[in-house]
Protein backbone atom coordinates (compact mmCIF):
# COMPACT_ATOMS: atom_id res chain seq x y z
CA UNK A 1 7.29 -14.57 3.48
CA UNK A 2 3.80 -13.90 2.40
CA UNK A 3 3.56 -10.62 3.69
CA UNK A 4 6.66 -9.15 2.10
CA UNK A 5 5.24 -10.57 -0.97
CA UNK A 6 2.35 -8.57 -0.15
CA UNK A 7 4.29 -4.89 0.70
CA UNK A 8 6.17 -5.63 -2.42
CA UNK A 9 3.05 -5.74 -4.67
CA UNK A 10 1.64 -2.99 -2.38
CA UNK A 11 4.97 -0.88 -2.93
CA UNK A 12 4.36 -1.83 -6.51
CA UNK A 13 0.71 -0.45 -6.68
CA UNK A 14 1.81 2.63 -4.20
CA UNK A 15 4.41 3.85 -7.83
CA UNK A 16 2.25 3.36 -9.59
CA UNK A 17 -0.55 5.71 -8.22
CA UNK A 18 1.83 8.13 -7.29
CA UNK A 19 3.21 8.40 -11.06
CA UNK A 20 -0.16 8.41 -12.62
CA UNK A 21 -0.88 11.01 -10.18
CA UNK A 22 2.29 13.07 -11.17
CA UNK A 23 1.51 12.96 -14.93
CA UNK A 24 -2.35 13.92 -13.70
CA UNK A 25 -0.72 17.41 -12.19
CA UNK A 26 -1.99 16.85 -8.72
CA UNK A 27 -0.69 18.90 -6.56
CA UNK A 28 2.30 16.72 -4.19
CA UNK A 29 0.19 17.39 -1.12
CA UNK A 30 -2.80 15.16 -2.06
CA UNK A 31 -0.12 12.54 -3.72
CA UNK A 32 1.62 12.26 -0.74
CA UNK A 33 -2.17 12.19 1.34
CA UNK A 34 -2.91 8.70 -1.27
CA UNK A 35 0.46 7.37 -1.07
CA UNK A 36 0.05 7.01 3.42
CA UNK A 37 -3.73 6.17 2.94
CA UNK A 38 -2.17 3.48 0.27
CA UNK A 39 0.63 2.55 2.78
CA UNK A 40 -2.21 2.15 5.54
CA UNK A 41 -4.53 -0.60 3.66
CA UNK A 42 -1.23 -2.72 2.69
CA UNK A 43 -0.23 -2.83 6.25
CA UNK A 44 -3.72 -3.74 7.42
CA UNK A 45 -4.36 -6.11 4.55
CA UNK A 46 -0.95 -7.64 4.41
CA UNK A 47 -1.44 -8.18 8.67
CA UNK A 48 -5.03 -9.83 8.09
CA UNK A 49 -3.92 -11.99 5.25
CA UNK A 50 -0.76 -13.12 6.76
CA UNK A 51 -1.81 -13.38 10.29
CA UNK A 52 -1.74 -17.34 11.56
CA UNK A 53 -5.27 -17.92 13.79
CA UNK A 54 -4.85 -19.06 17.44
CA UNK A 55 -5.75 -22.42 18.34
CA UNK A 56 -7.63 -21.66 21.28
């Protein structure tokens, strides 16, 4: 459950980059660039957060 809460506010962040981005006038190729380096470091932070340690 804690991850999705964690791709939501990710997902959440990701708009709002994007938008300020948009209203900046950068061009869509460098937008697009931040928004898969963005979607990246949620996946690998959301994993590491989330993950349960082993026992052994």
């Amino acid at each position: 459950m804690s991850f999705a809460i964690y791709l939501i506010g990710y997902l959440v962040l990701i708009a709002g980059v994007s938008y300020g981005l948009h209203l900046a006038h950068v061009s869509q190729h460098w937008i697009v660039v931040a928004d898969l380096i963005l979607i990246g470091l949620a996946i690998a932070t959301g994993v590491r957060s989330t993950r349960h340690k082993d026992p052994a």
